[in-house]
N, C-alpha and C. Protein backbone atom coordinates (compact mmCIF):
# COMPACT_ATOMS: atom_id res chain seq x y z
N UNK A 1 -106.02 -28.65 2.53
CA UNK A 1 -104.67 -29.11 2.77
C UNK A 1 -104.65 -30.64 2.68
N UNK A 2 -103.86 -30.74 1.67
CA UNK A 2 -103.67 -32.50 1.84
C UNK A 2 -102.23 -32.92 2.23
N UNK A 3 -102.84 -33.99 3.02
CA UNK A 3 -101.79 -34.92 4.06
C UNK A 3 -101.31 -35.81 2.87
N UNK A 4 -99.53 -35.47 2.18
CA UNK A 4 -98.88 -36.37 1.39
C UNK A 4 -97.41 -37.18 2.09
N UNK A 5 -97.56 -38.72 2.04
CA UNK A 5 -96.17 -39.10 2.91
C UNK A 5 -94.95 -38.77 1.81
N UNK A 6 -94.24 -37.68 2.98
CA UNK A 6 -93.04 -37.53 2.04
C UNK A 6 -91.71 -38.65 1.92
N UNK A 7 -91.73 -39.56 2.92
CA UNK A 7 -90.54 -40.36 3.70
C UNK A 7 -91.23 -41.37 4.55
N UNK A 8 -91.43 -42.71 3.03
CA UNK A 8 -91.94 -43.79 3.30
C UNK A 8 -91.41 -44.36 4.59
N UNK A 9 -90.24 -44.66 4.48
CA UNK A 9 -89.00 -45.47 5.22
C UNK A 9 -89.82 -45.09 6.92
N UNK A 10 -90.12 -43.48 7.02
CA UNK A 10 -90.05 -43.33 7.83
C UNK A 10 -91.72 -43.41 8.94
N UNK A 11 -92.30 -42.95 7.95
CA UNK A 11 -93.82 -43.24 8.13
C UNK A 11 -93.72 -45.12 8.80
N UNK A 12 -93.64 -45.75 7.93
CA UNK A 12 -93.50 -47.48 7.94
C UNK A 12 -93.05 -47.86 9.73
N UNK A 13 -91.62 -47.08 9.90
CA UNK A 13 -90.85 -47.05 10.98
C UNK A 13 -91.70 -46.78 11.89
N UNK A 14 -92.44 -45.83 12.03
CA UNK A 14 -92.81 -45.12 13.14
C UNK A 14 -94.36 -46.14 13.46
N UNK A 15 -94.91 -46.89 12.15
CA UNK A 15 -95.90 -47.27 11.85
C UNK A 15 -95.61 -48.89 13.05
N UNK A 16 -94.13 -49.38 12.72
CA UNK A 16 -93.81 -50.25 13.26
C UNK A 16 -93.90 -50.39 14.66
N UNK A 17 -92.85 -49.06 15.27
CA UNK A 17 -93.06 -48.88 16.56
C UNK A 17 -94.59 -48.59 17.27
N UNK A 18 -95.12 -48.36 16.86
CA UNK A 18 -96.57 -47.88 17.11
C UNK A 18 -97.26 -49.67 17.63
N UNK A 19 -96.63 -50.26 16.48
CA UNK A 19 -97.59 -51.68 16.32
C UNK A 19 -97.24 -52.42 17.94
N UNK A 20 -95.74 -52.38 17.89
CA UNK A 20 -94.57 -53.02 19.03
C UNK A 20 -95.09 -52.44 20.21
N UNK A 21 -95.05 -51.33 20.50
CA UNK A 21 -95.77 -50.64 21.44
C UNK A 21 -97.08 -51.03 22.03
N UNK A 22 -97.81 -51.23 21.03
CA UNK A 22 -99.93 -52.15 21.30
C UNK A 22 -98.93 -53.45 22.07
N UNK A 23 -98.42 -53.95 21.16
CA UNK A 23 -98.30 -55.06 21.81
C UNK A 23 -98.00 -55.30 23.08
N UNK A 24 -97.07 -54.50 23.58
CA UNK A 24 -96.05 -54.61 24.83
C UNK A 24 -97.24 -54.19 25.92
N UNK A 25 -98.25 -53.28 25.46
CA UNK A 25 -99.10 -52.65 26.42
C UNK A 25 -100.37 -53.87 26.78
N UNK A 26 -99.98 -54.11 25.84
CA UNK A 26 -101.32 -55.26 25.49
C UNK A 26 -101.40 -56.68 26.49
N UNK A 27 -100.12 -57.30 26.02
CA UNK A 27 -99.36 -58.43 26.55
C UNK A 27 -99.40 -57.77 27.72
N UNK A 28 -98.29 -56.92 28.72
CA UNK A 28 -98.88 -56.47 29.90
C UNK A 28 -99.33 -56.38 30.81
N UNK A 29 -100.73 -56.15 30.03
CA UNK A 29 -101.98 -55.67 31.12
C UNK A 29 -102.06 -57.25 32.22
N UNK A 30 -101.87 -58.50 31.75
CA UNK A 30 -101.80 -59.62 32.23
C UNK A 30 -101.40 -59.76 33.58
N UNK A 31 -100.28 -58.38 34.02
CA UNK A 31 -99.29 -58.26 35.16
C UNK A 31 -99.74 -57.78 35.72
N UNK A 32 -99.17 -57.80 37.24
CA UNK A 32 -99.67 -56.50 38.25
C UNK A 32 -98.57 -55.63 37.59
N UNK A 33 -99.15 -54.03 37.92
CA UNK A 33 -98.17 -53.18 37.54
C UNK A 33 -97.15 -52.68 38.37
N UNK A 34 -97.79 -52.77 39.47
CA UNK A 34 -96.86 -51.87 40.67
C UNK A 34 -97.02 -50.29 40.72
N UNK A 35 -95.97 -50.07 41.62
CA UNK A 35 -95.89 -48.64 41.35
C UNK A 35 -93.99 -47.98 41.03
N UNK A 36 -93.60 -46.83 41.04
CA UNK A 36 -92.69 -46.66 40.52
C UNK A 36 -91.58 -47.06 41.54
N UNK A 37 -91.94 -47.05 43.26
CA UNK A 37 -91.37 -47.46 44.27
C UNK A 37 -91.06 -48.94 44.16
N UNK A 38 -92.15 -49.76 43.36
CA UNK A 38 -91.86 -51.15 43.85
C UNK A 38 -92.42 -51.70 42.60
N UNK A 39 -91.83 -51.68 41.23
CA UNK A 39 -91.88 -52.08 40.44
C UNK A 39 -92.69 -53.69 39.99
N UNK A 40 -94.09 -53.95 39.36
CA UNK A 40 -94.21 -54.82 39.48
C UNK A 40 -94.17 -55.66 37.97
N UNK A 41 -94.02 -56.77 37.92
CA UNK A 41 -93.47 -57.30 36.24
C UNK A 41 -94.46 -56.58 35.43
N UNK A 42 -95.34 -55.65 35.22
CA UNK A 42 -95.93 -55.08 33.64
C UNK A 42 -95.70 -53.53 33.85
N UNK A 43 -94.64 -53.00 35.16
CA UNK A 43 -94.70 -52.25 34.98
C UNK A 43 -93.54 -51.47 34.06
N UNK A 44 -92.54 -52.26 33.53
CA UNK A 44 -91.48 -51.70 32.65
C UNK A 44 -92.17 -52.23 30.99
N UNK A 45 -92.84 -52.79 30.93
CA UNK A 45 -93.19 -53.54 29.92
C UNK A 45 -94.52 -52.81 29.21
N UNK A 46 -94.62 -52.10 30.35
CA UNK A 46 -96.27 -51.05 29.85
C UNK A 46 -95.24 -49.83 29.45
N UNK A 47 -94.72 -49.12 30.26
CA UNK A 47 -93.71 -47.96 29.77
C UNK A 47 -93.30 -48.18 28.69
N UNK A 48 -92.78 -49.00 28.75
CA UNK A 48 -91.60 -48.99 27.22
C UNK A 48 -92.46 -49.09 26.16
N UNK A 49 -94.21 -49.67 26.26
CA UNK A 49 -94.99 -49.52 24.68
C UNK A 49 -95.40 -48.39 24.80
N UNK A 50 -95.70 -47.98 26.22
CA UNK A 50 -96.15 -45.90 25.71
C UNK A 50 -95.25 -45.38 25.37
N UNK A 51 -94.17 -46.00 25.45
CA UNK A 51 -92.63 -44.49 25.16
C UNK A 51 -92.65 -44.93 23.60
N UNK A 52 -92.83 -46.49 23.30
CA UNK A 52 -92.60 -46.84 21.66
C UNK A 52 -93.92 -46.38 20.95
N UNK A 53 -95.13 -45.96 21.74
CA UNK A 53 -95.77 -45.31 20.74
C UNK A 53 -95.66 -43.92 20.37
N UNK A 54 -95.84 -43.70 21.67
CA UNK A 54 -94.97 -42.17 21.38
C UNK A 54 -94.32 -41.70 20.23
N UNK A 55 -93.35 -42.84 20.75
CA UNK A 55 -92.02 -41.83 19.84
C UNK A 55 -92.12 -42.54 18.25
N UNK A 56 -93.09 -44.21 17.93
CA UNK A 56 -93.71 -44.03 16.62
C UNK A 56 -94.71 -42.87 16.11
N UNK A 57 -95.69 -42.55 17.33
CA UNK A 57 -96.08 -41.31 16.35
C UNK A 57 -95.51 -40.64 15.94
N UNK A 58 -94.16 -39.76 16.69
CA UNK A 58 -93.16 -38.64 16.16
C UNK A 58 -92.69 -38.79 15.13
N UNK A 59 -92.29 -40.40 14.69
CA UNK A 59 -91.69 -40.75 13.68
C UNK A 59 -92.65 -40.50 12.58
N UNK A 60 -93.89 -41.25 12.57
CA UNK A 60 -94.81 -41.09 11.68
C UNK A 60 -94.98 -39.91 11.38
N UNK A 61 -95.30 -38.78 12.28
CA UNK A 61 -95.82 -37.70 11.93
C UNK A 61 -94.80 -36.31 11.24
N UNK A 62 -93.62 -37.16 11.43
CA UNK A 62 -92.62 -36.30 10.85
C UNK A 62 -92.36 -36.78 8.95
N UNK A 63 -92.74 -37.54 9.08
CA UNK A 63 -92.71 -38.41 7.85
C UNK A 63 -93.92 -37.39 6.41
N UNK A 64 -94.42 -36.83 7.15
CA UNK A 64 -95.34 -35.69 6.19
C UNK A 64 -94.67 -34.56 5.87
N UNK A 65 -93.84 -34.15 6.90
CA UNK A 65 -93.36 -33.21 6.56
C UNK A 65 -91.37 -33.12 5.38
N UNK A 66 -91.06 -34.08 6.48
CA UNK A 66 -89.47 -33.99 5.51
C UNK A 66 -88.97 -35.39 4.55
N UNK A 67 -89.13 -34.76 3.32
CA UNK A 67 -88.37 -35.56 2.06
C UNK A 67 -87.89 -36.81 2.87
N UNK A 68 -87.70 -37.95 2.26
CA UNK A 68 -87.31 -39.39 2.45
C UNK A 68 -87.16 -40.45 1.74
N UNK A 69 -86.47 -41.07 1.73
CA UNK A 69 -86.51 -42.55 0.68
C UNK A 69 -88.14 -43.06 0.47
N UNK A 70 -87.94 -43.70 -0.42
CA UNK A 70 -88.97 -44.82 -0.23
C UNK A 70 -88.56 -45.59 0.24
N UNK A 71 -89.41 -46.94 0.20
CA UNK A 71 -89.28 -47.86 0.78
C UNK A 71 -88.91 -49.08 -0.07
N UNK A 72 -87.56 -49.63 -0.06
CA UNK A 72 -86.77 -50.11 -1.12
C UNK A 72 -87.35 -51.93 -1.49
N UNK A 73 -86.21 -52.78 -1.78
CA UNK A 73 -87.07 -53.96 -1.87
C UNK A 73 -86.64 -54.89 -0.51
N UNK A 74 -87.42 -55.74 -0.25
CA UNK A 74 -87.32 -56.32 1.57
C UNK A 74 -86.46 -57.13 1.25
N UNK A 75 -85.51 -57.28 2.38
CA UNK A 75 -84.15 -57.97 2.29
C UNK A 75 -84.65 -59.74 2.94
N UNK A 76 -85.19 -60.31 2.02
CA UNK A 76 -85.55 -61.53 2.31
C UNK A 76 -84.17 -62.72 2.27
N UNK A 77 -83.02 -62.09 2.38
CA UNK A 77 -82.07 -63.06 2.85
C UNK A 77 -81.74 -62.63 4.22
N UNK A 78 -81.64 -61.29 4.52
CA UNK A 78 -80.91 -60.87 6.21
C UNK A 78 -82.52 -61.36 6.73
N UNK A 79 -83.41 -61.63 6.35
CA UNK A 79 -84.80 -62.03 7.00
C UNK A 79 -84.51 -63.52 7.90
N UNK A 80 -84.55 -64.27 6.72
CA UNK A 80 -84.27 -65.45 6.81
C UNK A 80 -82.72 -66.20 7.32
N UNK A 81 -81.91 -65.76 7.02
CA UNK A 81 -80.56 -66.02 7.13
C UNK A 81 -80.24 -65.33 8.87
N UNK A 82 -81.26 -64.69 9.40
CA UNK A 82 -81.27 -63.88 10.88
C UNK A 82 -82.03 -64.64 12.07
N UNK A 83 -82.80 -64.92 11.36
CA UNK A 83 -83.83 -65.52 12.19
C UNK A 83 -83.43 -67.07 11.92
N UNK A 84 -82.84 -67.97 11.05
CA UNK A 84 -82.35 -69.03 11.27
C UNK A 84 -81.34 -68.88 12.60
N UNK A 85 -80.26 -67.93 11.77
CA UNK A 85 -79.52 -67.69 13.25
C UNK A 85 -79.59 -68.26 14.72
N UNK A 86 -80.52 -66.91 14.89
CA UNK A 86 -81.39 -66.75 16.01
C UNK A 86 -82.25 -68.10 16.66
N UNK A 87 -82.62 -69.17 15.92
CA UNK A 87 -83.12 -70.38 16.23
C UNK A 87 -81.99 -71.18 16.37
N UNK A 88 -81.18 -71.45 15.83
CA UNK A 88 -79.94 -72.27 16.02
C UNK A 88 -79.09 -71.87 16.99
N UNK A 89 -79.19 -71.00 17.30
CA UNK A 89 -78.38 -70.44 19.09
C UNK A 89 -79.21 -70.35 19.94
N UNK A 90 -80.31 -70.42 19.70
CA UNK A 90 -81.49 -71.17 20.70
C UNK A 90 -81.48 -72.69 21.06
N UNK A 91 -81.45 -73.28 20.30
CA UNK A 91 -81.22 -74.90 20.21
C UNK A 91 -79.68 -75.07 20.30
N UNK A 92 -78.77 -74.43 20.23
CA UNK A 92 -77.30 -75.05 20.14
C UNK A 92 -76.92 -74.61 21.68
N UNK A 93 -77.31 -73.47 22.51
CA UNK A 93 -76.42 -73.02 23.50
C UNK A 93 -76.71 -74.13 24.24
N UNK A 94 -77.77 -75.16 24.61
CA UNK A 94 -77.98 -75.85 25.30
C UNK A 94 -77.53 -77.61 25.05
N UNK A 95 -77.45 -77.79 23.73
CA UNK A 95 -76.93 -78.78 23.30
C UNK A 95 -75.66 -79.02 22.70
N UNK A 96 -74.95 -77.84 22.16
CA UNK A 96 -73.71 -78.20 21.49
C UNK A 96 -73.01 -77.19 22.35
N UNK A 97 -73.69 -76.19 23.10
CA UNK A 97 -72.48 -75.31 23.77
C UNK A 97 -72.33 -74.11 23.90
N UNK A 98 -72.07 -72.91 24.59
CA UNK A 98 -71.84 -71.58 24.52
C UNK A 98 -71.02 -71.35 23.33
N UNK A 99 -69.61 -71.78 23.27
CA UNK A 99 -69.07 -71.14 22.01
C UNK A 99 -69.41 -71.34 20.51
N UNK A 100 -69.58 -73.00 20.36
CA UNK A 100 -69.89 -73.20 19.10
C UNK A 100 -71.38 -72.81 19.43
N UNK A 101 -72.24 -72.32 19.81
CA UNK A 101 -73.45 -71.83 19.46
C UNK A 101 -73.39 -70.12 18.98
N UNK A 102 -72.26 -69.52 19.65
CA UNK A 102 -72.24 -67.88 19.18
C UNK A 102 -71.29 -68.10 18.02
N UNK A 103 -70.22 -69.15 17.72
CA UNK A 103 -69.74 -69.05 16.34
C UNK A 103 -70.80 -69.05 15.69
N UNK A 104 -71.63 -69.85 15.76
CA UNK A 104 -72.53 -70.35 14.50
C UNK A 104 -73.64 -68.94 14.47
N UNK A 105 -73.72 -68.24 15.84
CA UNK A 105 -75.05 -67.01 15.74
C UNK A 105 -73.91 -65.95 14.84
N UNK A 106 -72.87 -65.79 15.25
CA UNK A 106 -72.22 -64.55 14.76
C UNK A 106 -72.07 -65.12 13.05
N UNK A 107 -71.31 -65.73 12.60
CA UNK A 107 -71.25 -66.37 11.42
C UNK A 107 -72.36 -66.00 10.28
N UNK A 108 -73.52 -67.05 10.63
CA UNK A 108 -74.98 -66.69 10.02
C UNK A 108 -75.52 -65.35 10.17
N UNK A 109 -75.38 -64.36 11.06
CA UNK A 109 -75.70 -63.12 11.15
C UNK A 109 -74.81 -62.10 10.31
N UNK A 110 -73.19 -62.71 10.13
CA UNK A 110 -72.41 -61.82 9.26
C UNK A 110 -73.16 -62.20 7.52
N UNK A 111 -73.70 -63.43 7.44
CA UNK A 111 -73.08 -63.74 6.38
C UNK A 111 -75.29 -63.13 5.77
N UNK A 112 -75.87 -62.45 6.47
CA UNK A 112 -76.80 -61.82 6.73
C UNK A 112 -76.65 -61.03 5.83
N UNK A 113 -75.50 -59.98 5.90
CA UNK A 113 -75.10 -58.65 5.46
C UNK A 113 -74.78 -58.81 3.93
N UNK A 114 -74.38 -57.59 3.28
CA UNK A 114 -74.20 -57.75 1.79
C UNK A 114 -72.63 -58.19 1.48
N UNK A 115 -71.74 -58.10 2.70
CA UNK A 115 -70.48 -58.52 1.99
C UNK A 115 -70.28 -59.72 3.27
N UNK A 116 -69.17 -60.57 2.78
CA UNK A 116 -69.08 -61.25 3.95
C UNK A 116 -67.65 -61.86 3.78
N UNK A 117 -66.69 -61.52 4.44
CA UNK A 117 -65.43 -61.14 4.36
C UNK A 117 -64.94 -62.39 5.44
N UNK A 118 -64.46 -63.59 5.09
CA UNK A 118 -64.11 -64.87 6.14
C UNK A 118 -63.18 -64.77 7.00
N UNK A 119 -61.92 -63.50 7.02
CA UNK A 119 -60.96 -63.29 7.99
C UNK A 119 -61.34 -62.43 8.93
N UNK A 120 -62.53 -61.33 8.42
CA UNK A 120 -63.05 -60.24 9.35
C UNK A 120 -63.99 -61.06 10.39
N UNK A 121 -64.67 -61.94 9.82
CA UNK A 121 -66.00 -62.37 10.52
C UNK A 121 -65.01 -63.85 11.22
N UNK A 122 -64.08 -64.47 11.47
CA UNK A 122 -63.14 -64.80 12.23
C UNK A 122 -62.60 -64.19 12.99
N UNK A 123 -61.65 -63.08 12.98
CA UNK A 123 -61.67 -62.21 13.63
C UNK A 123 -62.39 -62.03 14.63
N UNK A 124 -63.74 -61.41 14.09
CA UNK A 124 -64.96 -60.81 15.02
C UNK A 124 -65.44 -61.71 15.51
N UNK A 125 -65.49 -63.21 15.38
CA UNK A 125 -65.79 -64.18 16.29
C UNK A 125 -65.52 -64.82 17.29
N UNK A 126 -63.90 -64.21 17.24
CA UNK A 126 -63.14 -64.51 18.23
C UNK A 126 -62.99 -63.38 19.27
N UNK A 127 -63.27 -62.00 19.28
CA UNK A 127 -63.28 -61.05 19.80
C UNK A 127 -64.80 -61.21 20.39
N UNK A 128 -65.40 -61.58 19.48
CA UNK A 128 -67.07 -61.35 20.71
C UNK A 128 -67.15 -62.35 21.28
N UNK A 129 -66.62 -63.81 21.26
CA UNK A 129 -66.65 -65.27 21.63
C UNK A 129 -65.71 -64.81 22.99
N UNK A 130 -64.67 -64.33 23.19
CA UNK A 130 -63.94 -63.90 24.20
C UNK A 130 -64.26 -62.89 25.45
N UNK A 131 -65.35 -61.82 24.42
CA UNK A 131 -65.85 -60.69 25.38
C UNK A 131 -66.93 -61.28 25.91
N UNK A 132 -67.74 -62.21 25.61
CA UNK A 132 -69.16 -62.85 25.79
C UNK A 132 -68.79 -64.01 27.26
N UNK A 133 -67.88 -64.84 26.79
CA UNK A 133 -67.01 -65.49 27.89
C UNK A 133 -66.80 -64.57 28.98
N UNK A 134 -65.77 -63.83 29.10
CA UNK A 134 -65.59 -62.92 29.91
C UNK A 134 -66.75 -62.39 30.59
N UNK A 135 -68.17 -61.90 29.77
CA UNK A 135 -68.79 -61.06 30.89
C UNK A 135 -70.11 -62.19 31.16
N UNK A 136 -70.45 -62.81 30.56
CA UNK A 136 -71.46 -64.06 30.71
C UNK A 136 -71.27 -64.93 31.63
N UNK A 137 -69.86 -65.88 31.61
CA UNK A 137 -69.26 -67.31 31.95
C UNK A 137 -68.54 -66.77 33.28
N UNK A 138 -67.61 -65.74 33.55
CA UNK A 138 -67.03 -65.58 34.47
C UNK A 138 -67.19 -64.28 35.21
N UNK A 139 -68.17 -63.16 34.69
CA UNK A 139 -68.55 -62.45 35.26
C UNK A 139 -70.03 -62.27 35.81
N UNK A 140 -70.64 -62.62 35.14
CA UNK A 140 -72.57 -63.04 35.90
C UNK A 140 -72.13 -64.31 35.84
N UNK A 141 -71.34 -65.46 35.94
CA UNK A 141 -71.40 -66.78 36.66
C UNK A 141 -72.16 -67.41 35.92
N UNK A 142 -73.03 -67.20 34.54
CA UNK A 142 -74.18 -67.92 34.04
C UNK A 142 -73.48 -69.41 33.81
N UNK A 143 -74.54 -70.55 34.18
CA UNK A 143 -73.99 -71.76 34.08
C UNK A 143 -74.74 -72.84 32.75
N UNK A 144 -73.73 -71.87 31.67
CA UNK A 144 -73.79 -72.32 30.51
C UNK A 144 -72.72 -73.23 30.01
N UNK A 145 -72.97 -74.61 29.59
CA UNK A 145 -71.59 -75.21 29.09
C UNK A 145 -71.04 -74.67 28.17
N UNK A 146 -69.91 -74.65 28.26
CA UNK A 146 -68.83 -74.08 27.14
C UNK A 146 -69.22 -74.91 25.70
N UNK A 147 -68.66 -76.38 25.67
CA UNK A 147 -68.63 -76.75 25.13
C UNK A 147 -69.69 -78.22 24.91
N UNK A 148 -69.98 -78.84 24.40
CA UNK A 148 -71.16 -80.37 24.35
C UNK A 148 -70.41 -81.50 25.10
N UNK A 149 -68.88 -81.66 25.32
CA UNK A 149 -68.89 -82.27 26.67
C UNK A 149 -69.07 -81.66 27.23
N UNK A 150 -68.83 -81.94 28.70
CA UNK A 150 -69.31 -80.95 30.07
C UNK A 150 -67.72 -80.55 30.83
């Protein structure tokens, strides 16, 4: 009997979680764990890589059995164009501001995607810029400046 991957996409996936999982268990071990009564910092952080290996093996191991894509070509703009993002609302929430730092994360993250539509992603900037306010700024109290004055 030979072992053939039928469903790259999915093998890869499961291959991923598997990796994420070492890590989380790995990183970890550093902590006390606690117990389930009195939780100590590695003890959610160890769970969650046994549950992500876990459930990467399932993924992997299902990947032999049912039909699947391959594995297409790597989207080296949502790569890059995400993870800039992601650094610039790191560096902006603290220097230019809560809002203009999630315009600029939501923006670069739309413009990530394959279409990028300037009234929708306005729109949606103003709807998550509002809901983010709301449960961030005035509901957990976080004492983030709004804006780069104070």
């Amino acid at each position: 009997m030979s072992l053939k991957i039928k469903s790259q996409e999915d093998f890869w996936a499961g291959i991923m979680f598997i990796g994420f999982g070492i890590i989380a268990v790995v990183v970890s071990r550093d902590y006390p764990m606690g117990s389930a009564m009195r939780m100590g910092p590695g003890y959610f952080p160890t769970w969650l890589g046994i549950i992500m290996i876990l459930m990467g093996s399932a993924v992997s191991a299902m990947a032999f059995k049912y039909e699947g894509e391959k594995v297409g070509k790597f989207a080296w703009k949502a790569l890059l164009l995400l993870g800039l993002a992601f650094s610039i609302f790191a560096w902006a929430i603290d220097n230019i501001g809560f809002i203009p730092a999630l315009f600029i994360l939501i923006v670069l993250s739309a413009a990530a995607g394959q279409q990028f539509r300037v009234k929708e992603v306005l729109i949606l900037s103003a709807v998550l810029i509002a809901g983010s306010w709301g449960l961030f700024i005035k509901g957990l109290e976080l004492p983030f400046p709004l804006f780069w004055w104070r």
